[in-house]
C-alpha atoms as a PDB file:
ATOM      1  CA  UNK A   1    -128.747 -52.416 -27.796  1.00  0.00           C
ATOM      2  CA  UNK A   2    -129.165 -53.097 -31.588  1.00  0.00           C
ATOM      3  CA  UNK A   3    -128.847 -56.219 -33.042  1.00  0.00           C
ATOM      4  CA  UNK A   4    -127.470 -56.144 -36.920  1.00  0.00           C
ATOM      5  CA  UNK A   5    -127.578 -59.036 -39.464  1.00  0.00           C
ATOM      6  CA  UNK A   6    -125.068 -59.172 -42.285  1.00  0.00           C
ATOM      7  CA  UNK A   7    -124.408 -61.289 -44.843  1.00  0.00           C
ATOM      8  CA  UNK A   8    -121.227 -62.333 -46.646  1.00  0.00           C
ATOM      9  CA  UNK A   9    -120.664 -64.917 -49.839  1.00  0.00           C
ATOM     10  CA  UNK A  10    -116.795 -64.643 -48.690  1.00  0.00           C
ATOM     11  CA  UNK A  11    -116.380 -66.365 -45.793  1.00  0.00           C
ATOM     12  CA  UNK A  12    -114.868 -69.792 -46.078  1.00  0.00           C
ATOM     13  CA  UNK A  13    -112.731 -70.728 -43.121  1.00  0.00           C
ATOM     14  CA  UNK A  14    -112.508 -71.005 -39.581  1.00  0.00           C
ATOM     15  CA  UNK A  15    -109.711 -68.658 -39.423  1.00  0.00           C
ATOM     16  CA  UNK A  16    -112.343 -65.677 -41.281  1.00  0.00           C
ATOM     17  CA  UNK A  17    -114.775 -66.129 -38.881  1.00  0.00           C
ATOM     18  CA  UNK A  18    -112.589 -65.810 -36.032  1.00  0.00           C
ATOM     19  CA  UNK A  19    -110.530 -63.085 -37.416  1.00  0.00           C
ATOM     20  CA  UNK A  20    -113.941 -60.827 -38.201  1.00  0.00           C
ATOM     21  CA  UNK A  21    -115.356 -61.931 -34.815  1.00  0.00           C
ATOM     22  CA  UNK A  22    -111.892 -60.545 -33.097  1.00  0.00           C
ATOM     23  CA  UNK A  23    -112.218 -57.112 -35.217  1.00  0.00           C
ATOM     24  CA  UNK A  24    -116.050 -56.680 -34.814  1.00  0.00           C
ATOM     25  CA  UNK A  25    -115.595 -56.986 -31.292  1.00  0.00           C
ATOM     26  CA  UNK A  26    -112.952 -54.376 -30.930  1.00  0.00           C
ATOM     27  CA  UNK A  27    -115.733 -51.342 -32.118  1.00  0.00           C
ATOM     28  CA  UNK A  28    -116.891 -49.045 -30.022  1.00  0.00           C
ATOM     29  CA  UNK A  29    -120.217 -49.944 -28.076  1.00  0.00           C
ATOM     30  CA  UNK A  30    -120.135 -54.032 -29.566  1.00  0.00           C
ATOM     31  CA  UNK A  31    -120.626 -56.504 -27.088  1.00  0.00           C
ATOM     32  CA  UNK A  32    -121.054 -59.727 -29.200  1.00  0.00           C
ATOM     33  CA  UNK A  33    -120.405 -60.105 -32.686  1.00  0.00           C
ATOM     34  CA  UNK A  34    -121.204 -64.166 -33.491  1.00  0.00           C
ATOM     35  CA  UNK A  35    -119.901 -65.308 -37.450  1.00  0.00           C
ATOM     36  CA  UNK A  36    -120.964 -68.518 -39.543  1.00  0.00           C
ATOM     37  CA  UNK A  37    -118.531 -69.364 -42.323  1.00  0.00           C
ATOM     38  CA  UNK A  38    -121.585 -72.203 -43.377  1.00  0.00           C
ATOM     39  CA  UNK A  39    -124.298 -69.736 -43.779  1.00  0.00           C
ATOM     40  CA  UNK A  40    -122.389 -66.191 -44.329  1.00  0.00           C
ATOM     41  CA  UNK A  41    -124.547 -64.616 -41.591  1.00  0.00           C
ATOM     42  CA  UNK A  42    -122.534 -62.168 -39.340  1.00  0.00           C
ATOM     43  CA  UNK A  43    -124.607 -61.375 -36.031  1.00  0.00           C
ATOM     44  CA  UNK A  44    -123.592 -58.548 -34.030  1.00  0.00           C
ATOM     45  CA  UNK A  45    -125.044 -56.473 -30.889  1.00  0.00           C
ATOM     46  CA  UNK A  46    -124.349 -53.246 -30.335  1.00  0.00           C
ATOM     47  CA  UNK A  47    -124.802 -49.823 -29.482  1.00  0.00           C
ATOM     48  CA  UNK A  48    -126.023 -48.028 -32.545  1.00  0.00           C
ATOM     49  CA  UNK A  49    -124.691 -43.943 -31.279  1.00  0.00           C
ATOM     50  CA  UNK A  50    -121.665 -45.894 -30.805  1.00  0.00           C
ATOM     51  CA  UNK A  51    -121.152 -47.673 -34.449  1.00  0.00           C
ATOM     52  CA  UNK A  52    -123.573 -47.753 -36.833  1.00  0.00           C
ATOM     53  CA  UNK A  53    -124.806 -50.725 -39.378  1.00  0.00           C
ATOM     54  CA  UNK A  54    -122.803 -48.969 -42.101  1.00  0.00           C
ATOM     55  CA  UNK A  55    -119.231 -48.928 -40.072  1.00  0.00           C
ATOM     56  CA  UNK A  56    -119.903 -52.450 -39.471  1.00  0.00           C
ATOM     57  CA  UNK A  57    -120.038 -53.290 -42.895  1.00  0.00           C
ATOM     58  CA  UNK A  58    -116.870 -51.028 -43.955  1.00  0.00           C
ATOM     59  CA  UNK A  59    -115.228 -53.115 -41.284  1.00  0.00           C
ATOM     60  CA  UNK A  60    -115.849 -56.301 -42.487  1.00  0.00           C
ATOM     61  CA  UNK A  61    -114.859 -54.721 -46.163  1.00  0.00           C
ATOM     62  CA  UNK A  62    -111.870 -53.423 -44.745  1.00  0.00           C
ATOM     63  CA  UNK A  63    -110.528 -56.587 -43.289  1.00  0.00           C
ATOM     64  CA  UNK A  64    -111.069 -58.031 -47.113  1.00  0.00           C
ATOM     65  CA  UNK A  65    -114.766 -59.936 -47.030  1.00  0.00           C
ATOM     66  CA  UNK A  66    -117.794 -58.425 -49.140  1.00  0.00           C
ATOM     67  CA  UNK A  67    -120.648 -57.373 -46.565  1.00  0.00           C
ATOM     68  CA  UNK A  68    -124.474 -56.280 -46.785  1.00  0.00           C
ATOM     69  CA  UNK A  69    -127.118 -55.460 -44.171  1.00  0.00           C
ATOM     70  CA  UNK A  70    -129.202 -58.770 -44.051  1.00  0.00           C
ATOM     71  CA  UNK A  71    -133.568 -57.835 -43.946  1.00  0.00           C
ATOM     72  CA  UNK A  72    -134.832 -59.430 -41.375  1.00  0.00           C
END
């Protein structure tokens, strides 16, 4: 299991954080994807063969929010 940090300056409601949380989830090989509208950070674990760092992010662009993989 991988653990990936993003960030986001978009989020701003309860409603983005649950809606990203319900799509992140819904990947192949995530088993817990955990959002913070206060601090932008977007924590998920998953299987890396299954999606990669870079899908997550073209998810979370997809669904309308700007994303980047957070260093550590």
């Amino acid at each position: 299991m991988t653990q990936t940090i993003l960030r986001s300056d978009d989020l701003t409601c309860p409603s983005c954080v649950a809606k990203l949380e319900k799509a992140l989830t819904r990947l192949p090989g995530v088993t817990l994807a955990r959002v913070s509208a206060t601090t932008g950070r977007i924590e998920v674990e998953h299987d890396d063969a299954r999606t990669s760092a870079d899908r997550l992010v073209r998810e979370v662009e997809d669904l309308g929010y700007g994303a980047r993989v957070a260093p550590f």
